[in-house]
C-alpha atoms as a PDB file:
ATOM      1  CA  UNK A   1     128.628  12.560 141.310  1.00  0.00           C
ATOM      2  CA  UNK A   2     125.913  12.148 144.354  1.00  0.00           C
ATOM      3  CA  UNK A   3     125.079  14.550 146.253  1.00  0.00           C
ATOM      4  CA  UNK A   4     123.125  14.130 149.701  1.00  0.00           C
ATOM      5  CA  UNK A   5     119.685  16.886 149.394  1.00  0.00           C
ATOM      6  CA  UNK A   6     117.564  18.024 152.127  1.00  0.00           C
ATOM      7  CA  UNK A   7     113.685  18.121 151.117  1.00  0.00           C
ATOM      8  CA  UNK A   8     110.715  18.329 152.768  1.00  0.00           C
ATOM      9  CA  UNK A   9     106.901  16.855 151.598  1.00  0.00           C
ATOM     10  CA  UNK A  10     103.558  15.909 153.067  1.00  0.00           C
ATOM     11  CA  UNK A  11     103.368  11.998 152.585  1.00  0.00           C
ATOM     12  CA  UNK A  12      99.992  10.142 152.058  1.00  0.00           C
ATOM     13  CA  UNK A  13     100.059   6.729 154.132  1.00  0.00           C
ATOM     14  CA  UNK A  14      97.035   4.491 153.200  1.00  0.00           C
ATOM     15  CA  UNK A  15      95.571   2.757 155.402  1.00  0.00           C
ATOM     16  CA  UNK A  16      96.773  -0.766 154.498  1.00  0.00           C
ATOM     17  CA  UNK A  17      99.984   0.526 155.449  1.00  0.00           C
ATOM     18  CA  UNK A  18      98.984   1.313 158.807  1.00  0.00           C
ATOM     19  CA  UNK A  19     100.488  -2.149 160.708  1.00  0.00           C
ATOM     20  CA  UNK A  20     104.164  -1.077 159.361  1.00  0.00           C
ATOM     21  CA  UNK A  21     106.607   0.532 161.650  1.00  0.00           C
ATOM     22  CA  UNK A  22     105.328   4.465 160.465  1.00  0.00           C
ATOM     23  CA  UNK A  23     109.410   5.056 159.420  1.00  0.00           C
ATOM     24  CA  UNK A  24     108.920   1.877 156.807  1.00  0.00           C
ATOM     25  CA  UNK A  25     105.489   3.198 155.909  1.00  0.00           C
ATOM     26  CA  UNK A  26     107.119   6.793 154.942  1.00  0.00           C
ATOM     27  CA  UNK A  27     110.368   5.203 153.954  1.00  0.00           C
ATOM     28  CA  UNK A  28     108.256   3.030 151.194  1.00  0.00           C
ATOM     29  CA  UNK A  29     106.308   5.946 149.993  1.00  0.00           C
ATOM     30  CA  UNK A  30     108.812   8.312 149.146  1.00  0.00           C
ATOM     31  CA  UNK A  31     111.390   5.753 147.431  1.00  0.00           C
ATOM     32  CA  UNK A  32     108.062   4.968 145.258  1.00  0.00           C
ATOM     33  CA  UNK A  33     107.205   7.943 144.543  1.00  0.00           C
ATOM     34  CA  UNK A  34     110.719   9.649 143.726  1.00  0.00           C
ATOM     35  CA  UNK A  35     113.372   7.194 143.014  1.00  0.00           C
ATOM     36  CA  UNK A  36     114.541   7.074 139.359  1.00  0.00           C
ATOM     37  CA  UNK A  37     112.508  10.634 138.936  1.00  0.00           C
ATOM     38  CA  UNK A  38     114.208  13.765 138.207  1.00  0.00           C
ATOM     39  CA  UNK A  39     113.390  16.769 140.642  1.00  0.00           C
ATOM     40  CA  UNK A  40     113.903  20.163 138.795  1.00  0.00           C
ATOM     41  CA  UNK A  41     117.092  22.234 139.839  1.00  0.00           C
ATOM     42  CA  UNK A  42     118.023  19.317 142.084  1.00  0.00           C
ATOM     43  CA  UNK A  43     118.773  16.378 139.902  1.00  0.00           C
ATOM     44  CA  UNK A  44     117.928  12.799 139.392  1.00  0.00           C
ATOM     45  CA  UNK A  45     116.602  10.993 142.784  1.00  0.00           C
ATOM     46  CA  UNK A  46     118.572   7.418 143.513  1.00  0.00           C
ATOM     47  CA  UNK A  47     117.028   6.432 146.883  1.00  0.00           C
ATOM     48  CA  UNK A  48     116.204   7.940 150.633  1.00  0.00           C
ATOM     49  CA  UNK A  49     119.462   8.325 152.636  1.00  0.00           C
ATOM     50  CA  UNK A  50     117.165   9.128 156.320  1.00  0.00           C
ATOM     51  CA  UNK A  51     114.481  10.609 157.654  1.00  0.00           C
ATOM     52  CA  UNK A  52     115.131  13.504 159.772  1.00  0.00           C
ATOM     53  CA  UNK A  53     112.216  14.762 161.278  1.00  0.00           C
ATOM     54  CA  UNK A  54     108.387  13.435 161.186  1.00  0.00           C
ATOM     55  CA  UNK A  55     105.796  16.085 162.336  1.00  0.00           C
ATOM     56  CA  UNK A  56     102.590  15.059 163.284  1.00  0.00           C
ATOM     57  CA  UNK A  57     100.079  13.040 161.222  1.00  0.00           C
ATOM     58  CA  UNK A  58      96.799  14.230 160.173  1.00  0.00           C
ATOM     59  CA  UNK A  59      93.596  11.929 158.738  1.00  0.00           C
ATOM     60  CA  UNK A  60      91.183  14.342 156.462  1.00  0.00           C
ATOM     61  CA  UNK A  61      87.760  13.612 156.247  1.00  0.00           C
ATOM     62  CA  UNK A  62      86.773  11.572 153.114  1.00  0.00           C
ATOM     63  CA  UNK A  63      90.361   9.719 152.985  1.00  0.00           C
ATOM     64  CA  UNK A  64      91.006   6.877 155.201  1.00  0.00           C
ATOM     65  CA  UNK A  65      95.347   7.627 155.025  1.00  0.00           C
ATOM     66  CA  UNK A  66      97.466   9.595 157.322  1.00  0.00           C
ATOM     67  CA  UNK A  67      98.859  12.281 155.917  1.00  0.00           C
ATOM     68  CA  UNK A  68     102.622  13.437 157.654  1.00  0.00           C
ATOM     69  CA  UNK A  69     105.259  16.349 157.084  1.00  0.00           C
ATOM     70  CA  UNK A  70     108.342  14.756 156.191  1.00  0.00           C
ATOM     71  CA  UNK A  71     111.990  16.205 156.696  1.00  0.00           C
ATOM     72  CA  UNK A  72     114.289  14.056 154.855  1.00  0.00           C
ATOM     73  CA  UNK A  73     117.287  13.214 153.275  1.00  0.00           C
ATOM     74  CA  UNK A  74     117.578  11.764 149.726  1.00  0.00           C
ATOM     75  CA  UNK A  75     120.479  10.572 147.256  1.00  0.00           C
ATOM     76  CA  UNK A  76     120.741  12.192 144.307  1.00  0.00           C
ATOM     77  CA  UNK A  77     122.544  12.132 140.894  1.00  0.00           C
ATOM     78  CA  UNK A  78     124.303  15.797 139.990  1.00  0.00           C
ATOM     79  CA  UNK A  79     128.098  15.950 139.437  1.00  0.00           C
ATOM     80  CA  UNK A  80     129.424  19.255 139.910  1.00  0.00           C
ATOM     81  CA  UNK A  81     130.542  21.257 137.001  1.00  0.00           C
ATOM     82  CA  UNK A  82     134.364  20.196 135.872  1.00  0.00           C
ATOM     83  CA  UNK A  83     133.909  16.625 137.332  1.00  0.00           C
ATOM     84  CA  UNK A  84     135.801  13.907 134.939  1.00  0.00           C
ATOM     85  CA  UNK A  85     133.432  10.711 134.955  1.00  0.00           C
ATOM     86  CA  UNK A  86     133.743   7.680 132.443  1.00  0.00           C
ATOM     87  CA  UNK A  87     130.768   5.960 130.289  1.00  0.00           C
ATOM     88  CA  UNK A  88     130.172   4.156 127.489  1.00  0.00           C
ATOM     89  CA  UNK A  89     128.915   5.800 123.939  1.00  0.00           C
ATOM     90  CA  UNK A  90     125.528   5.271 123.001  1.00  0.00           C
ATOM     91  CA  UNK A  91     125.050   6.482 120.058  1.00  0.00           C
ATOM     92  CA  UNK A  92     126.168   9.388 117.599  1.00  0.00           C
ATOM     93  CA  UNK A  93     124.476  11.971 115.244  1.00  0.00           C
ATOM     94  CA  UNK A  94     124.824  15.315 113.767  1.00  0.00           C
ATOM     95  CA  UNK A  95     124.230  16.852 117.316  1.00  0.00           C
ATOM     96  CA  UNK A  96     127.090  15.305 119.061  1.00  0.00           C
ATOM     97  CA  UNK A  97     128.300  12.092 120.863  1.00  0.00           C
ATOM     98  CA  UNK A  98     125.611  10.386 123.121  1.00  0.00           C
ATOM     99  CA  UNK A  99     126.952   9.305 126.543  1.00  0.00           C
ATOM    100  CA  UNK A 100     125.599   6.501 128.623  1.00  0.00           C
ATOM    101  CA  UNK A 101     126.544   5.732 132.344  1.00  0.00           C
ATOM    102  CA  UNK A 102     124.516   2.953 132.636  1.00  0.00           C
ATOM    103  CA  UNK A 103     121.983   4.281 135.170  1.00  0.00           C
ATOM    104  CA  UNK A 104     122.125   8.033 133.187  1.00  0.00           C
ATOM    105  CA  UNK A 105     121.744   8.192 129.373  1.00  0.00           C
ATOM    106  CA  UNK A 106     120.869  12.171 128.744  1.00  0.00           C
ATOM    107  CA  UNK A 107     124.828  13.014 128.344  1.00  0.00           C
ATOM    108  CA  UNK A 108     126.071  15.188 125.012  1.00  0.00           C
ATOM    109  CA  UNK A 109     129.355  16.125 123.948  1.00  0.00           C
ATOM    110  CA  UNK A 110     129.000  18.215 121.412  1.00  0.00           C
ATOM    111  CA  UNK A 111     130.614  18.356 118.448  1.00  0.00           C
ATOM    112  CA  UNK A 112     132.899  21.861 119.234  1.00  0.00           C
ATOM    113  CA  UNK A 113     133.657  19.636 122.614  1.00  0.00           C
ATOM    114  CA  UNK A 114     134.894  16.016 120.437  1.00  0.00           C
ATOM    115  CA  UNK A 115     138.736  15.999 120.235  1.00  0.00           C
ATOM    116  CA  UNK A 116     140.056  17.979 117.336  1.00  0.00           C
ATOM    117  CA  UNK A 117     140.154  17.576 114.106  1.00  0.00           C
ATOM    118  CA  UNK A 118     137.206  15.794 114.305  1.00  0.00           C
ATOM    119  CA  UNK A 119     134.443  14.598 111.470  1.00  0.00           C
ATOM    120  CA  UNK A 120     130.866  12.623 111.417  1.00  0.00           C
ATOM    121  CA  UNK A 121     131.067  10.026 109.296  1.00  0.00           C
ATOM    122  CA  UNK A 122     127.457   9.874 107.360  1.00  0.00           C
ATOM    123  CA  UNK A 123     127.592   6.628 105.964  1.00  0.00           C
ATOM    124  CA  UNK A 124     128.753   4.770 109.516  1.00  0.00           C
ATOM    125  CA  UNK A 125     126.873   7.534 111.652  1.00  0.00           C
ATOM    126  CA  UNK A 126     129.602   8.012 113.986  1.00  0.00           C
ATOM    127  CA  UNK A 127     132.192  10.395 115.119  1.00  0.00           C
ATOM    128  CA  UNK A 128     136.071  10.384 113.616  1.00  0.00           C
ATOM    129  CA  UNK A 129     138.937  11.249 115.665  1.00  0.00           C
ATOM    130  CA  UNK A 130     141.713  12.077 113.158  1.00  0.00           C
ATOM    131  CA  UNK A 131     144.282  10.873 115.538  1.00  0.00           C
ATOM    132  CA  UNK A 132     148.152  12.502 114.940  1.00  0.00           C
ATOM    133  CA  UNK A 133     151.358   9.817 115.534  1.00  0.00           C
ATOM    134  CA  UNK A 134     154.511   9.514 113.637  1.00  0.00           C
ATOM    135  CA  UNK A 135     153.247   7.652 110.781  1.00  0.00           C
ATOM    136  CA  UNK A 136     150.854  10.408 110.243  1.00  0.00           C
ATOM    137  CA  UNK A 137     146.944  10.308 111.028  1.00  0.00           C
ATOM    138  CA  UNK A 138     144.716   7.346 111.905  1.00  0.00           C
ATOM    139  CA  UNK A 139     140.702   7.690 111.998  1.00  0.00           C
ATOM    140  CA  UNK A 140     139.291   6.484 115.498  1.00  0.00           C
ATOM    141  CA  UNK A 141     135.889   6.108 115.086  1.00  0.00           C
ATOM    142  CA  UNK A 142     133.641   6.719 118.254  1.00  0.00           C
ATOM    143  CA  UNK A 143     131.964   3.473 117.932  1.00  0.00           C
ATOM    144  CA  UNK A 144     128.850   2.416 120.304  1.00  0.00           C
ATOM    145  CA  UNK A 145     129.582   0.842 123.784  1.00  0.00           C
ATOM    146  CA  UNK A 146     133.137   2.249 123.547  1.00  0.00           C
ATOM    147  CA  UNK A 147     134.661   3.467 126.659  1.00  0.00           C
ATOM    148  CA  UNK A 148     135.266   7.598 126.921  1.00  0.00           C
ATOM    149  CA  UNK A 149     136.424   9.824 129.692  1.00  0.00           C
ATOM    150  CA  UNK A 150     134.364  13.219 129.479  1.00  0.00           C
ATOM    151  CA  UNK A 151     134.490  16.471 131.863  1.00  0.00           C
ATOM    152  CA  UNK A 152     131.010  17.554 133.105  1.00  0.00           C
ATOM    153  CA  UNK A 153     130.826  21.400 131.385  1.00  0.00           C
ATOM    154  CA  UNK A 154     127.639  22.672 131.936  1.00  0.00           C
ATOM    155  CA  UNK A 155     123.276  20.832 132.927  1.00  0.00           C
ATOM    156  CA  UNK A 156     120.396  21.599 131.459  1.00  0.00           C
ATOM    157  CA  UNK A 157     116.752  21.394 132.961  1.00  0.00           C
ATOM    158  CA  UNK A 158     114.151  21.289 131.596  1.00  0.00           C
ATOM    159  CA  UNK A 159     110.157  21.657 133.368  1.00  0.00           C
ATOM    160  CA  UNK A 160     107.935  18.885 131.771  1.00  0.00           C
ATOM    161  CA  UNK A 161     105.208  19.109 134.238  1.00  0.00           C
ATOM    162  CA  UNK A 162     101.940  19.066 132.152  1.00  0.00           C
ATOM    163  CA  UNK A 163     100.998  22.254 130.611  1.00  0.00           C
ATOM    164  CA  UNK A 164      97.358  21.400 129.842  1.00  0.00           C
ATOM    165  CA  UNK A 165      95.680  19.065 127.283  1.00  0.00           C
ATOM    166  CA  UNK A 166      97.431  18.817 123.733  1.00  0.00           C
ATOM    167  CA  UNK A 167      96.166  20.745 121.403  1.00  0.00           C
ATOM    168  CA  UNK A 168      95.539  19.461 117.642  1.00  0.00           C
ATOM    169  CA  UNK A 169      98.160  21.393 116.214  1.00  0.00           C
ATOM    170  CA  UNK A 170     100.543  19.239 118.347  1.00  0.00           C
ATOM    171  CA  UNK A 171     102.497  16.840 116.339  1.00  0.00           C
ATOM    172  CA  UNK A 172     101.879  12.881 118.453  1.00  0.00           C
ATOM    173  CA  UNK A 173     105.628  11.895 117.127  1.00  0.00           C
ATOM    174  CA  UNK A 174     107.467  15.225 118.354  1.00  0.00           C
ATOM    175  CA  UNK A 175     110.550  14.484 120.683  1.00  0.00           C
ATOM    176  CA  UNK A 176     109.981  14.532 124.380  1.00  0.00           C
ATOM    177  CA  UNK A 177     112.829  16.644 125.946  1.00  0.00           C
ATOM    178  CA  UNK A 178     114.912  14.878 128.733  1.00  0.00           C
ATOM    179  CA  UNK A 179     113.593  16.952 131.597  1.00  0.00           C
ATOM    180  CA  UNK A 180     117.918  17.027 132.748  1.00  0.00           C
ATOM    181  CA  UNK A 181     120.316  16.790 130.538  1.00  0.00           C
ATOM    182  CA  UNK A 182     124.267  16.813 131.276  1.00  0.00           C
ATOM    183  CA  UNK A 183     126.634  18.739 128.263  1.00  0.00           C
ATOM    184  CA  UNK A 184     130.136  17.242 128.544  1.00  0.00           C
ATOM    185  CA  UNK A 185     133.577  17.793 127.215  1.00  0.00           C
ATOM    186  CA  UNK A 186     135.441  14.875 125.794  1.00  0.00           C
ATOM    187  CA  UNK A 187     139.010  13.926 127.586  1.00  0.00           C
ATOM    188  CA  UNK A 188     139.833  10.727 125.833  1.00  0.00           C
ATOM    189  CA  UNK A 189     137.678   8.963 123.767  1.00  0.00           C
ATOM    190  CA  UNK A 190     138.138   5.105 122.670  1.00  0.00           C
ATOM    191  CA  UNK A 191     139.944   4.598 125.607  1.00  0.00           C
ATOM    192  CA  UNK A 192     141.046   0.960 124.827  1.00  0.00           C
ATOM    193  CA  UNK A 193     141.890   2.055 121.305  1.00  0.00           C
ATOM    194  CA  UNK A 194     143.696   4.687 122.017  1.00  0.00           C
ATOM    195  CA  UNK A 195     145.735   2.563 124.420  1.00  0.00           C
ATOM    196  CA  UNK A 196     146.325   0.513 121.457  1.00  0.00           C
ATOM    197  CA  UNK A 197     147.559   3.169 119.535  1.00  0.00           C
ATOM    198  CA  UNK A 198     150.307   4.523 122.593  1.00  0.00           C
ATOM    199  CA  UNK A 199     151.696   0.753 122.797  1.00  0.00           C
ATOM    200  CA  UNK A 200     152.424   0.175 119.266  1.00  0.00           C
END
C-alpha cells in the first residue's frame, strides 16, 4: 500500500529559515510543499522518509533564500495492482460504489466489478447484493460507512496542472477530476452483514 520513492528537486530555503539545522530547513519545505499532494505516475505523497544527498546551495541575486539540490526519499500511497485492502463505503451512484480509506477517498468499484446479481436501488441510491442461502435470496444493501474488502484492479491519473486561463465557454460548476483515482474489484461487501448472514 506504501511504497518508499526516490525524487530529486531544487528546494527554496528563505531566509528566516536560515538559524535551523539546514536538514530541518529542507526537511520542513518539502513535507509543506508535497505531503497530502498527488505526484503524477507516482502516487499520493504521505511524508519524507530521509534525505539522501544535499548538493551545494546557491543564493541568486534578487532573492534573499538558498536554493539546494535535494536527493530524497519520500512515502507514498500506491498499492500494487491485485492488492486486497479494506474501507468503508462512501457513497453510491449509477457509476459504481464509492470507497473511502479514510486518508484516500478516489476509490470505484464499478458496477461489472459489485458481486453478482447485483442492482442500484433508485429510490435508496445504493447498491443491492441479491445474496443466495437456503431460504432463497436476501437484498444486502451497500449502505454508507459499511465495511468492504475490495482488490486493487487497475489506477488512473489524471494531469490537472493548469492549462491556461478558463475560457467563457467553460462551465464554473463542471466536475474537477481526481488527478488519481484507484478502480477496484469488490471481495466481500457488508462485511459485518454478511457475517450475520453465515451465523444464522
Amino acid at each position: 500500500m506504501f511504497v518508499v520513492i526516490e525524487m530529486v528537486d531544487t528546494v527554496r530555503t528563505p531566509p528566516w529559515q536560515f538559524q535551523q539545522k539546514l536538514n530541518d530547513a529542507i526537511a520542513e519545505q518539502l513535507n509543506k510543499k508535497l505531503a497530502n499532494k498527488v505526484v503524477y505516475n507516482v502516487g499520493l505523497c504521505i511524508c519524507l522518509y530521509d534525505i539522501t544527498k544535499l548538493e551545494d546551495s546557491f543564493i541568486f541575486p534578487g532573492d534573499g533564500a538558498s536554493h539546494t539540490k535535494v536527493h530524497f526519499r519520500y512515502v507514498v500511497f500506491r498499492p500494487f495492482l491485485d492488492e486486497i485492502l479494506v474501507g468503508k463505503i462512501k457513497g453510491c451512484s449509477q457509476e459504481g460504489v464509492y470507497v473511502t480509506l479514510g486518508f484516500f477517498d478516489d476509490i470505484l468499484i464499478p458496477p461489472e466489478s459489485l458481486q453478482q446479481p447485483a442492482k442500484f436501488d433508485d429510490s435508496e441510491q445504493v447498491w443491492v447484493w441479491e445474496y443466495e442461502t437456503e431460504e432463497g435470496a436476501h437484498d444486502l444493501y451497500m449502505d454508507q460507512g459499511e465495511d468492504v474488502r475490495f482488490r486493487v484492479v487497475d489506477e488512473a491519473f489524471v494531469d490537472t496542472s493548469p492549462s491556461g486561463p478558463i475560457s467563457s465557454e467553460a462551465s464554473p460548476d463542471e466536475k474537477k477530476e481526481a488527478p488519481y483515482t484507484l478502480i477496484a474489484s469488490i471481495i466481500e461487501p457488508g462485511l459485518g452483514l454478511q457475517s450475520w448472514w453465515t451465523n444464522h
